[in-house]
N, C-alpha and C. Protein backbone atom coordinates (compact mmCIF):
# COMPACT_ATOMS: atom_id res chain seq x y z
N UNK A 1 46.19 -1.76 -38.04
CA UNK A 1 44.86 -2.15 -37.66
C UNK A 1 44.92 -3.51 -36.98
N UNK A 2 44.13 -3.48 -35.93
CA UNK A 2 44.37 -4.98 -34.91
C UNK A 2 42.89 -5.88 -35.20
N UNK A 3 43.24 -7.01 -35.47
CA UNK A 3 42.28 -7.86 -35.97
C UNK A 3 41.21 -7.89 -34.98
N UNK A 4 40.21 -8.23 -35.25
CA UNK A 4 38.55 -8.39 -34.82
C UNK A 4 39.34 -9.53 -33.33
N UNK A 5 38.68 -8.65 -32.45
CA UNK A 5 38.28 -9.61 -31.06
C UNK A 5 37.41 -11.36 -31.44
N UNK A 6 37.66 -12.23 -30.62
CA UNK A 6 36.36 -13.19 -31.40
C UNK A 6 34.72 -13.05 -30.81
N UNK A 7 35.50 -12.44 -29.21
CA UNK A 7 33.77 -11.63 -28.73
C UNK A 7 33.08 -10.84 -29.24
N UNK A 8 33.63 -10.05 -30.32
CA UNK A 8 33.05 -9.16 -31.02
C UNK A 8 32.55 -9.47 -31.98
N UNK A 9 32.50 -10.70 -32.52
CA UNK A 9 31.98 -11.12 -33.40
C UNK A 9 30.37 -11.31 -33.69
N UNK A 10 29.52 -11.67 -34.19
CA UNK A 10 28.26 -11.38 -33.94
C UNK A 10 28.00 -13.03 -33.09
N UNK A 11 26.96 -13.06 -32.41
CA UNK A 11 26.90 -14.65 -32.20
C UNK A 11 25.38 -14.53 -31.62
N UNK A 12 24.74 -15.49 -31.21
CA UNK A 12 23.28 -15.91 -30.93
C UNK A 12 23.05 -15.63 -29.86
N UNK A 13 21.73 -15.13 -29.21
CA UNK A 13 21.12 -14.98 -27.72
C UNK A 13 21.03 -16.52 -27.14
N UNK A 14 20.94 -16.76 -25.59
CA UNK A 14 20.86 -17.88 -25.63
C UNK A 14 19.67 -18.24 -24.82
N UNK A 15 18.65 -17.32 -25.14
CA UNK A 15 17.06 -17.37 -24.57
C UNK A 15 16.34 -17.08 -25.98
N UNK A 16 16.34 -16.10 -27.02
CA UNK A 16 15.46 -16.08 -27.73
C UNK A 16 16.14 -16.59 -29.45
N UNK A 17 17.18 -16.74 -29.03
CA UNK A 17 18.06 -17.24 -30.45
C UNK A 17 18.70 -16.22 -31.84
N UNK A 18 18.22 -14.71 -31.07
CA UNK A 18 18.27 -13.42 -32.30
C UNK A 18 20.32 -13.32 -32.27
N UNK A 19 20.19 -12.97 -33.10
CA UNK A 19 21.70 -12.39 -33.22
C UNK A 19 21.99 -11.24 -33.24
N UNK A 20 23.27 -10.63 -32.58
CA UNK A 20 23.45 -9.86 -31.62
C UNK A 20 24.89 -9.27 -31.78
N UNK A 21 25.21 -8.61 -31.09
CA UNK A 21 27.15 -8.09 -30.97
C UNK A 21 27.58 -8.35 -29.61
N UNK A 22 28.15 -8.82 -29.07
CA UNK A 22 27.95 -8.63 -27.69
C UNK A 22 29.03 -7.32 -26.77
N UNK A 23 28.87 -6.83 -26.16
CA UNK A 23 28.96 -5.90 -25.40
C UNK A 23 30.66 -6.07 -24.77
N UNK A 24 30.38 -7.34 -24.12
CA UNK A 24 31.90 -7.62 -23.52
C UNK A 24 31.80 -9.40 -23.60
N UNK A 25 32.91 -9.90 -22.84
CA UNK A 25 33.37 -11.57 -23.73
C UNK A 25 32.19 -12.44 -22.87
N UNK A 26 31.68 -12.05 -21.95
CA UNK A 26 31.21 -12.93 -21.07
C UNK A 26 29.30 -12.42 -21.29
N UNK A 27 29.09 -12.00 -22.23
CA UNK A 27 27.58 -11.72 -22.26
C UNK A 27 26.85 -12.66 -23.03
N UNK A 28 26.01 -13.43 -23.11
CA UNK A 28 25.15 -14.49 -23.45
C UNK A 28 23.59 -14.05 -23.82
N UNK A 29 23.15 -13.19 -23.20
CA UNK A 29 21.97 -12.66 -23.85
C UNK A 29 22.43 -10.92 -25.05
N UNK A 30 20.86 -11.21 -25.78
CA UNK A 30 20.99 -9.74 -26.44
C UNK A 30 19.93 -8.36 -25.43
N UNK A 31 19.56 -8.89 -24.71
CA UNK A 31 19.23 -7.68 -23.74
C UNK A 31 18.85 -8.47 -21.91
N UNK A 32 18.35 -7.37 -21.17
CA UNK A 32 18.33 -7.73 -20.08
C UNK A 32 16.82 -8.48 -19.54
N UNK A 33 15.74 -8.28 -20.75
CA UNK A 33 14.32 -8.95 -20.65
C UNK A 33 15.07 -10.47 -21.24
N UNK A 34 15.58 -10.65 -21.71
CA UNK A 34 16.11 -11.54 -21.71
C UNK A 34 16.75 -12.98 -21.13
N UNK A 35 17.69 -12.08 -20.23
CA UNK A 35 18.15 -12.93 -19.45
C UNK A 35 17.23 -13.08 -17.88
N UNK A 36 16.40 -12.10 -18.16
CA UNK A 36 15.93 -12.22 -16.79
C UNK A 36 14.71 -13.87 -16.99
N UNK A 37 14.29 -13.42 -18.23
CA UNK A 37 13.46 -14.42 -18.73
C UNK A 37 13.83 -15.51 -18.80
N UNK A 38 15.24 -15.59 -19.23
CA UNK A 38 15.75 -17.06 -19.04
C UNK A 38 15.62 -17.75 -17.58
N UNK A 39 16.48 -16.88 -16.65
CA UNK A 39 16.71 -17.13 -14.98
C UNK A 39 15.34 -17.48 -14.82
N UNK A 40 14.32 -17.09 -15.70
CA UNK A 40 12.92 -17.03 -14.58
C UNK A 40 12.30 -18.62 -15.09
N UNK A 41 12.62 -18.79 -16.82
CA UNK A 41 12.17 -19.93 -17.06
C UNK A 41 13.04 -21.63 -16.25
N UNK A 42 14.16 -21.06 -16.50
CA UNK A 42 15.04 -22.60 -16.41
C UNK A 42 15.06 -22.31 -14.13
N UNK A 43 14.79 -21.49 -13.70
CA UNK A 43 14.78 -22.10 -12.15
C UNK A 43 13.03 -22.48 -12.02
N UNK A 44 12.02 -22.39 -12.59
CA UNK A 44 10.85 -22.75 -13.14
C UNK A 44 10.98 -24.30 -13.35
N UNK A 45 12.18 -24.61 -14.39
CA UNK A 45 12.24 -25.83 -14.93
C UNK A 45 13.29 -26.87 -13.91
N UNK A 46 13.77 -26.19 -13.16
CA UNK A 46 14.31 -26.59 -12.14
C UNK A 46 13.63 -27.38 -10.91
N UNK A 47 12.67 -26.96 -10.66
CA UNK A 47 11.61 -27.54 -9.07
C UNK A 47 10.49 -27.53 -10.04
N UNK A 48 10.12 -27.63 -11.01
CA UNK A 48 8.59 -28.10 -11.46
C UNK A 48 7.95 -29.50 -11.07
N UNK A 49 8.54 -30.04 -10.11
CA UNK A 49 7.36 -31.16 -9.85
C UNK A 49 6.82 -30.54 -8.71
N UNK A 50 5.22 -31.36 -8.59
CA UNK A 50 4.08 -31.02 -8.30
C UNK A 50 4.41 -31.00 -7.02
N UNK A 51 3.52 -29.86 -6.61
CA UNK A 51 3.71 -30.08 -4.52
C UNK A 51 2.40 -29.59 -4.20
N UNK A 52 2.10 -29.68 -2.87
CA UNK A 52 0.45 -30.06 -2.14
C UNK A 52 0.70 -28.51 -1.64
N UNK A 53 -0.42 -27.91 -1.62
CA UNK A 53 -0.96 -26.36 -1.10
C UNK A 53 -1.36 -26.79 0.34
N UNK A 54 -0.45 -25.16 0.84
CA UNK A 54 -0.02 -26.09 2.35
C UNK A 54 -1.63 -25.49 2.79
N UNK A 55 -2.41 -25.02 2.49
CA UNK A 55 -3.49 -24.04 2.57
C UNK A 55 -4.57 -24.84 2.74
N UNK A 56 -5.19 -24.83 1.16
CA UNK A 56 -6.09 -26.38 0.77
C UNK A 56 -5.72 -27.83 0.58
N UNK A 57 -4.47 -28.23 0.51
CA UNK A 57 -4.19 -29.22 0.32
C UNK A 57 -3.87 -29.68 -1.38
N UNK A 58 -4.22 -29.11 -1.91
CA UNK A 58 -4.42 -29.35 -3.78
C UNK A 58 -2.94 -29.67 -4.26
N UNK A 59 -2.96 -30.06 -5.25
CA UNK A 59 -1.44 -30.65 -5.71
C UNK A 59 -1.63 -29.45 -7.13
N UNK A 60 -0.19 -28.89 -6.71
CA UNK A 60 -0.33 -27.87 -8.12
C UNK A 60 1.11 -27.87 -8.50
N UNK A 61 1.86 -26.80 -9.69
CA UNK A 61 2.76 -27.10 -10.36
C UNK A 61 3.13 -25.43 -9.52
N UNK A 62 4.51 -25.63 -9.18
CA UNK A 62 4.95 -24.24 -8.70
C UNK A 62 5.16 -23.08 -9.61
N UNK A 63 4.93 -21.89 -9.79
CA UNK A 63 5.19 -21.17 -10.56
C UNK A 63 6.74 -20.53 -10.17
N UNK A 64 7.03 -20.84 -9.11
CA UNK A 64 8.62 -20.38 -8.17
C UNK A 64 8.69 -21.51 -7.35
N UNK A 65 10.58 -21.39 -7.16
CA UNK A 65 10.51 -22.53 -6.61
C UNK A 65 10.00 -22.84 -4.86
N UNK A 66 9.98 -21.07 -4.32
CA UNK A 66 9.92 -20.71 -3.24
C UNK A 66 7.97 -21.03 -2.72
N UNK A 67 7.43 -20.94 -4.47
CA UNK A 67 5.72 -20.88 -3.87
C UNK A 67 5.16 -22.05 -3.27
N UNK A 68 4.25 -22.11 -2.15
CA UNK A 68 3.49 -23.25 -1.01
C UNK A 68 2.17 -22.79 -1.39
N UNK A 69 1.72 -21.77 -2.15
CA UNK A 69 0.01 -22.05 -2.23
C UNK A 69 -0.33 -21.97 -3.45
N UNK A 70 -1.20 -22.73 -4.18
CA UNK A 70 -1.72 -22.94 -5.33
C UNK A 70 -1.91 -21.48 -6.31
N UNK A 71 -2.49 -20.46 -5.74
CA UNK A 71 -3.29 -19.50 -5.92
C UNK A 71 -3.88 -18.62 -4.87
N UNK A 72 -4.24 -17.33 -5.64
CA UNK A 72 -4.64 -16.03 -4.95
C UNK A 72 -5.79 -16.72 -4.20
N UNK A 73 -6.52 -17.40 -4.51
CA UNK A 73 -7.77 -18.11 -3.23
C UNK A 73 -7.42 -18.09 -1.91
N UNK A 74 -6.35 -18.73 -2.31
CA UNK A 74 -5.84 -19.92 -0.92
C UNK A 74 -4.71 -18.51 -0.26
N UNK A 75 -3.94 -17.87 -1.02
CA UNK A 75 -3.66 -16.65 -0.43
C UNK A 75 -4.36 -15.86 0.40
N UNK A 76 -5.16 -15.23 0.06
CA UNK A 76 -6.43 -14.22 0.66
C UNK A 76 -6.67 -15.19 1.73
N UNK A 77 -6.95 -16.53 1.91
CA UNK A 77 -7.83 -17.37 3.02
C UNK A 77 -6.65 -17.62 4.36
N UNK A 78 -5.15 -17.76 3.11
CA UNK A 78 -4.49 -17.93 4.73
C UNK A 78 -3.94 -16.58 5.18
N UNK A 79 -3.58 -15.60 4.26
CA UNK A 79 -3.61 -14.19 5.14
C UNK A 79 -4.56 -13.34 6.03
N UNK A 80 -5.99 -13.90 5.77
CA UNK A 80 -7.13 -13.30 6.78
C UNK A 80 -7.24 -14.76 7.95
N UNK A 81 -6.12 -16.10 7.30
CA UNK A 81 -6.92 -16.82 8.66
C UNK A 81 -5.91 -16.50 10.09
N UNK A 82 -4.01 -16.23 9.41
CA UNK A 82 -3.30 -15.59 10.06
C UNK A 82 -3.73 -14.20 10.88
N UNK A 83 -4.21 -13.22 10.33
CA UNK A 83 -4.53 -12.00 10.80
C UNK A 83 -5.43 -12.15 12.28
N UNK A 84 -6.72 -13.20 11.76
CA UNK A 84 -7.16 -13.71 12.91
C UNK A 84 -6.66 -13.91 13.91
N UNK A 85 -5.93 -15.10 13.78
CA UNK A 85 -4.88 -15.79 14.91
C UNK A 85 -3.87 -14.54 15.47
N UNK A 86 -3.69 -13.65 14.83
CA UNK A 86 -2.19 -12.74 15.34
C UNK A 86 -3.45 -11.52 16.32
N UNK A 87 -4.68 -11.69 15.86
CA UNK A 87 -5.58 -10.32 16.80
C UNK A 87 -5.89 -10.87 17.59
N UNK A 88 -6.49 -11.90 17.96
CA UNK A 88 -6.85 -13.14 19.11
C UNK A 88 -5.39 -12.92 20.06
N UNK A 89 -4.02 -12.60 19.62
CA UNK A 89 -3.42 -12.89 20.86
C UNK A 89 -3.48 -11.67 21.01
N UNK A 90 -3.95 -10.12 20.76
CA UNK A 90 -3.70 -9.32 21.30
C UNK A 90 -4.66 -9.02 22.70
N UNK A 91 -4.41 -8.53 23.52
CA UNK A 91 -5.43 -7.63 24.28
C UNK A 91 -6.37 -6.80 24.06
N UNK A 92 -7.79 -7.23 24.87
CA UNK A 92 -9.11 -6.87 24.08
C UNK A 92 -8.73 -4.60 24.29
N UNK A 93 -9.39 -4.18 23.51
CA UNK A 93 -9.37 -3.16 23.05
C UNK A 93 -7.98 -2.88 22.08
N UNK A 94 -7.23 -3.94 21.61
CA UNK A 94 -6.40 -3.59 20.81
C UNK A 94 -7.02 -3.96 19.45
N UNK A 95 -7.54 -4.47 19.04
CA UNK A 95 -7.82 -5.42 18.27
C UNK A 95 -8.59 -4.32 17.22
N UNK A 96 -8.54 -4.41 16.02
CA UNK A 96 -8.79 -3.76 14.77
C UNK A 96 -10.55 -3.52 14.82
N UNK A 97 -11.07 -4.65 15.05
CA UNK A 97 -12.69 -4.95 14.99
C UNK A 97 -13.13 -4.35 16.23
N UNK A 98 -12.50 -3.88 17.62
CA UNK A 98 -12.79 -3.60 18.64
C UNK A 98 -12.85 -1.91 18.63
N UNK A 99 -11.37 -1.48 17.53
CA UNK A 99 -11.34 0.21 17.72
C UNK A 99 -12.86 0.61 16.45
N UNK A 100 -13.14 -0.02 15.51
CA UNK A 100 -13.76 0.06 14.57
C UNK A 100 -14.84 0.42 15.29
N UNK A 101 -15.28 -0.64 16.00
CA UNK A 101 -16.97 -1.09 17.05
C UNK A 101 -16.47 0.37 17.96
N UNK A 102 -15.72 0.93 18.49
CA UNK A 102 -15.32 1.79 19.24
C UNK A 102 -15.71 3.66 18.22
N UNK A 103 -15.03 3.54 17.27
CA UNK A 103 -15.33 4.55 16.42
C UNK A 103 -16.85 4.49 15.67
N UNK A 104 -17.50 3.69 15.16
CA UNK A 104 -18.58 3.85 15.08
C UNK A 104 -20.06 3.88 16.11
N UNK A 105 -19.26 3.41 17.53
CA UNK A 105 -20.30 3.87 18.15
C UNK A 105 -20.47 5.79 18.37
N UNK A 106 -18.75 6.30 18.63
CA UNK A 106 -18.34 7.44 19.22
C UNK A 106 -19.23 8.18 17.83
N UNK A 107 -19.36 7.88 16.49
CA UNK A 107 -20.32 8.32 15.18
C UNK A 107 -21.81 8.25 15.95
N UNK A 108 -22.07 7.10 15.90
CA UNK A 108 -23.99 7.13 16.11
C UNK A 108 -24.30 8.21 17.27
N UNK A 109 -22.93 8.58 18.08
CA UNK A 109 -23.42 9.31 19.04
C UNK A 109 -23.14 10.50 18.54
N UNK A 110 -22.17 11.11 18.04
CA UNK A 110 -22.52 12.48 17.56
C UNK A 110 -23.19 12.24 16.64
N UNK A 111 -23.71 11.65 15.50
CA UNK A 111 -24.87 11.74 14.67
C UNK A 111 -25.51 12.78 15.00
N UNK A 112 -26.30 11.89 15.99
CA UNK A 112 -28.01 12.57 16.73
C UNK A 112 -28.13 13.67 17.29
N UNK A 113 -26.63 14.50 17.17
CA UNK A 113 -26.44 15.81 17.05
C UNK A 113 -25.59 16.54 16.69
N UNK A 114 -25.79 15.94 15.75
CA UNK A 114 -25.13 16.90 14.44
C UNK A 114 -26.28 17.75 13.77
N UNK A 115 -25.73 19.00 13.86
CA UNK A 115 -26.95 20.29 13.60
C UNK A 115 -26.29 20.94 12.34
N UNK A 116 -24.90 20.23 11.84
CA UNK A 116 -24.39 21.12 10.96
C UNK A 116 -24.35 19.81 9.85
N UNK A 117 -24.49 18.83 9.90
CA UNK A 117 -24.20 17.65 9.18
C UNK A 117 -24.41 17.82 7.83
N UNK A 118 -23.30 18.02 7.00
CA UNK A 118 -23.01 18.22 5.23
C UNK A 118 -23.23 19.14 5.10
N UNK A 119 -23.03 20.47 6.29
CA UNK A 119 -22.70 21.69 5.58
C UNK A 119 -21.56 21.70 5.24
N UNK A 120 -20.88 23.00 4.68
CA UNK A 120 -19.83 23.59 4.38
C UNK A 120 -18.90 23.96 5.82
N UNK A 121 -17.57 23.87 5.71
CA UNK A 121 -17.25 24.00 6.43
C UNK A 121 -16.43 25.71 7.03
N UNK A 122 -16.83 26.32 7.78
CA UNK A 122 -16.62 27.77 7.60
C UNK A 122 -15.13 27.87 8.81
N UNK A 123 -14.32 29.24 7.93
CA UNK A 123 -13.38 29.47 8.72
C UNK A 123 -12.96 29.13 10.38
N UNK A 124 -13.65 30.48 10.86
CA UNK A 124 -14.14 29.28 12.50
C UNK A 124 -14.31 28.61 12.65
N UNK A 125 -15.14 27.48 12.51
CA UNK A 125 -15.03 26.06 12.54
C UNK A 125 -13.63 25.53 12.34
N UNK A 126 -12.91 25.79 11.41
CA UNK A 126 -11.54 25.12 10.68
C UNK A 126 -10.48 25.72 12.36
N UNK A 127 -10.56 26.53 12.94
CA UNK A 127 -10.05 27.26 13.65
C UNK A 127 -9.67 26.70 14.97
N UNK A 128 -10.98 25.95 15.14
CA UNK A 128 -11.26 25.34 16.56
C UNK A 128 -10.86 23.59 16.16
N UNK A 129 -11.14 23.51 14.85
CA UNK A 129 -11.03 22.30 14.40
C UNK A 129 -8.88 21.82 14.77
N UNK A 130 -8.56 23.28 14.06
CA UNK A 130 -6.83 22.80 14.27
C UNK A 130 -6.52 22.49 15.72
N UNK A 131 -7.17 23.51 16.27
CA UNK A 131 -6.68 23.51 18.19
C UNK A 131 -6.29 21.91 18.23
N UNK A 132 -5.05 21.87 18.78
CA UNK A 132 -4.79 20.01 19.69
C UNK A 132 -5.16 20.80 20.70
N UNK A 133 -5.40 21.34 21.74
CA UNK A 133 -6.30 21.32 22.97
C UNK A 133 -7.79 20.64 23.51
N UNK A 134 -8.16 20.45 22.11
CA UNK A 134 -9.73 20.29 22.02
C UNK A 134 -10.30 18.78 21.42
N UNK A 135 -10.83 17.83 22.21
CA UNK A 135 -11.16 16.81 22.09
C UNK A 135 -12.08 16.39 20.89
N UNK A 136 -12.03 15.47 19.90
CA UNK A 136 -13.02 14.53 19.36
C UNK A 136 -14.45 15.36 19.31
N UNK A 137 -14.52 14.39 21.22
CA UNK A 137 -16.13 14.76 21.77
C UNK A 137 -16.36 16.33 22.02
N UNK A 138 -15.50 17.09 22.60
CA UNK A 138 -16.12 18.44 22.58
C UNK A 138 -16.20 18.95 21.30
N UNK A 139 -15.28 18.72 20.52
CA UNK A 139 -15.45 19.71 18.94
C UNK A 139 -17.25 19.39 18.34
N UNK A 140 -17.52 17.67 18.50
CA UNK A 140 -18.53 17.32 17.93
C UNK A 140 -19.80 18.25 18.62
N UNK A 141 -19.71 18.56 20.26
CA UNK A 141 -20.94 19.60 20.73
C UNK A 141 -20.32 20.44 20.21
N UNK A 142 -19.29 21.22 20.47
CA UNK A 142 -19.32 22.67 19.90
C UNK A 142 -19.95 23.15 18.54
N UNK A 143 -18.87 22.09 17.52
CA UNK A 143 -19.53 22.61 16.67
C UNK A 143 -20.75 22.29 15.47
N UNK A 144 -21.21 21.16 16.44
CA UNK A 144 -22.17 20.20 16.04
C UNK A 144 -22.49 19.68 14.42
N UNK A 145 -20.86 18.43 14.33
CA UNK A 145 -20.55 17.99 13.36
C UNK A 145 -20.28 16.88 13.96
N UNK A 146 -20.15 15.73 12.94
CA UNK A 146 -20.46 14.36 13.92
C UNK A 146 -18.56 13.97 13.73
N UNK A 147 -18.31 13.00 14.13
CA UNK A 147 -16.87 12.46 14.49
C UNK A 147 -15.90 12.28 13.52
N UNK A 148 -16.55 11.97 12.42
CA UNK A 148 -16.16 11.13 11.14
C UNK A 148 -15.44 12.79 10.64
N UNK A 149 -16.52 13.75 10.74
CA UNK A 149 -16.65 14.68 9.99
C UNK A 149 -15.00 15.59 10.63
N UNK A 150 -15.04 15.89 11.98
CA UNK A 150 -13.75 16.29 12.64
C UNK A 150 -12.43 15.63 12.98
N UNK A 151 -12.42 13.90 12.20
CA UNK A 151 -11.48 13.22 11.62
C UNK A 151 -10.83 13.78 10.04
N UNK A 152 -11.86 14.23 9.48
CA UNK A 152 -11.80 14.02 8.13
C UNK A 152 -11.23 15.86 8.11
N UNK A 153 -11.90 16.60 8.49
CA UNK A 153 -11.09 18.36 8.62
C UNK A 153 -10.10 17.96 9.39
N UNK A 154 -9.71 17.64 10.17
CA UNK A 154 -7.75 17.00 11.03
C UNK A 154 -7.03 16.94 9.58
N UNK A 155 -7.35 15.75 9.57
CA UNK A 155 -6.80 15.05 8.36
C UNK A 155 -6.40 16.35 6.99
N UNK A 156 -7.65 16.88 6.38
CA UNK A 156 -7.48 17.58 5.35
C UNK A 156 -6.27 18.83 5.91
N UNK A 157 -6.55 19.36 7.11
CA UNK A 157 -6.06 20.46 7.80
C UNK A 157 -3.77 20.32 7.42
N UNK A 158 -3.83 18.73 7.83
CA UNK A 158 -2.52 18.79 7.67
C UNK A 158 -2.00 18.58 6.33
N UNK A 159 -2.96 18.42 5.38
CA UNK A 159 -2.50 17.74 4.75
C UNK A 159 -2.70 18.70 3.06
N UNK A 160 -3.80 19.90 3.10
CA UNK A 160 -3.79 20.84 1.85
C UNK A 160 -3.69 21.90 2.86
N UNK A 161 -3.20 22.88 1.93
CA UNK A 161 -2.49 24.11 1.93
C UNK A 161 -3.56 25.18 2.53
N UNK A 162 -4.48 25.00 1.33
CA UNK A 162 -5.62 25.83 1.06
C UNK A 162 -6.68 26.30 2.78
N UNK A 163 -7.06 24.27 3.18
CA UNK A 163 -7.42 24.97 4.52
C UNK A 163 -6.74 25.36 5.27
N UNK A 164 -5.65 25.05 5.81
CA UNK A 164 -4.51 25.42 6.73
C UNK A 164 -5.13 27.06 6.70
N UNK A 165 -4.73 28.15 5.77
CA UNK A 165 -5.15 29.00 5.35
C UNK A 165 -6.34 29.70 5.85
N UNK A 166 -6.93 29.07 5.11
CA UNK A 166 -8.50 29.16 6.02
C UNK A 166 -8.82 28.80 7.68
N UNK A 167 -8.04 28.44 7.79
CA UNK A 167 -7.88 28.08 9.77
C UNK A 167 -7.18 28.90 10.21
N UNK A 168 -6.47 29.71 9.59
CA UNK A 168 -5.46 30.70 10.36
C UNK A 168 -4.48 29.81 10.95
N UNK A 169 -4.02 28.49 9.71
CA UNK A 169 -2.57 28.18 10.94
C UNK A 169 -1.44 28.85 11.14
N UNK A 170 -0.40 29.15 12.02
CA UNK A 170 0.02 29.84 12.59
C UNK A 170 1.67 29.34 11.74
N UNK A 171 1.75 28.24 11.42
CA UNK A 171 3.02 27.55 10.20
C UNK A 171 2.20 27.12 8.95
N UNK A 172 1.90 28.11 8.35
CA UNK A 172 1.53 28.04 6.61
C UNK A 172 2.78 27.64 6.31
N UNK A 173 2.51 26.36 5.10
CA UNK A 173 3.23 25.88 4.35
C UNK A 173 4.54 26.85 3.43
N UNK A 174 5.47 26.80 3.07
CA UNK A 174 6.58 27.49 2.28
C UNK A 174 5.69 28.15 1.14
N UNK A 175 5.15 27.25 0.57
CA UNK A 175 4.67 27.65 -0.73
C UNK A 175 3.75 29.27 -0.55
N UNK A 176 3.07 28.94 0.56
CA UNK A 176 2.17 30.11 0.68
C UNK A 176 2.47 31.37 1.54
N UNK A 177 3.74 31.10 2.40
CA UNK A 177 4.49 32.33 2.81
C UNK A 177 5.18 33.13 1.39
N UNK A 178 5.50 32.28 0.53
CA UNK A 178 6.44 33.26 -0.87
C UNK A 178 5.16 34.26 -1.06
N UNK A 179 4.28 33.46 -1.22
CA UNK A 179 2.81 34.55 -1.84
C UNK A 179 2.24 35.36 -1.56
């Protein structure tokens, strides 16, 4: 019989102080919440003096050594004041607030004729709805449903089984060829 290793011996965590076996010669914690907790406290205790929020200006205590803003405030204020600045250099009709103003007008206008608005949506319809031949604006006269509404059947069309089906697409999903 070969005498006890001295790593094997029992010895102390060196974040929460429990005693432990250790695994192999070079392990120092008794688990991995552990050591992560340590790394997270002592580089914490590492850069803890105070630094100015490059945002508001405020003097705060870093929670990392990598963090520049105080808090989620000052977050939210400089990621929407960036977003600003990065749409301003784009070219007008690129711009997020421009396609928006663009899609809700292309709505108010099929609105005011929409003759089918929150019905159900029936086979035919779903039919003409799959066609890529067929525009936005014509689907909305044809089948007099407003824009939002022939975004929203696109969308569902690729995306459940069930209407595909009901549209007669022409590549039904795997699942529903076995059936």
């Amino acid at each position: 019989m070969t005498p006890p290793q001295a790593w094997k011996m029992p010895t102390s965590c060196d974040h929460c102080g429990s005693t432990f076996t250790r695994g192999m010669p070079w392990q120092r914690f008794c688990s991995t919440n552990c050591k992560k907790n340590y790394a997270y406290h002592h580089s914490q205790a590492a850069d803890a003096s105070p630094r100015e929020c490059i945002e508001c200006g405020a003097t705060f205590i870093p929670w990392n050594p990598r963090c520049k803003l105080c808090g989620d405030p000052c977050r939210r204020a400089r990621r929407s004041r960036l977003r600003a600045e990065w749409q301003s250099t784009l070219p007008r009709g690129y711009r997020n607030s421009d396609l928006q103003e663009a899609a809700k007008r292309q709505h108010d206008r099929s609105l005011d004729r929409a003759r089918n608005h929150g019905n159900n949506w029936t086979g035919p319809e779903l039919e003409l709805v799959a066609r890529g031949d067929l525009t936005t604006e014509e689907l909305t006269i044809a089948l007099g449903r407003t824009s939002y509404a022939i975004h929203s059947a696109r969308r569902l069309l690729r995306v459940d089984p069930r209407k595909q089906a009901l549209a007669g697409s022409p590549n039904p999903p795997r699942e529903m060829e076995q059936s």
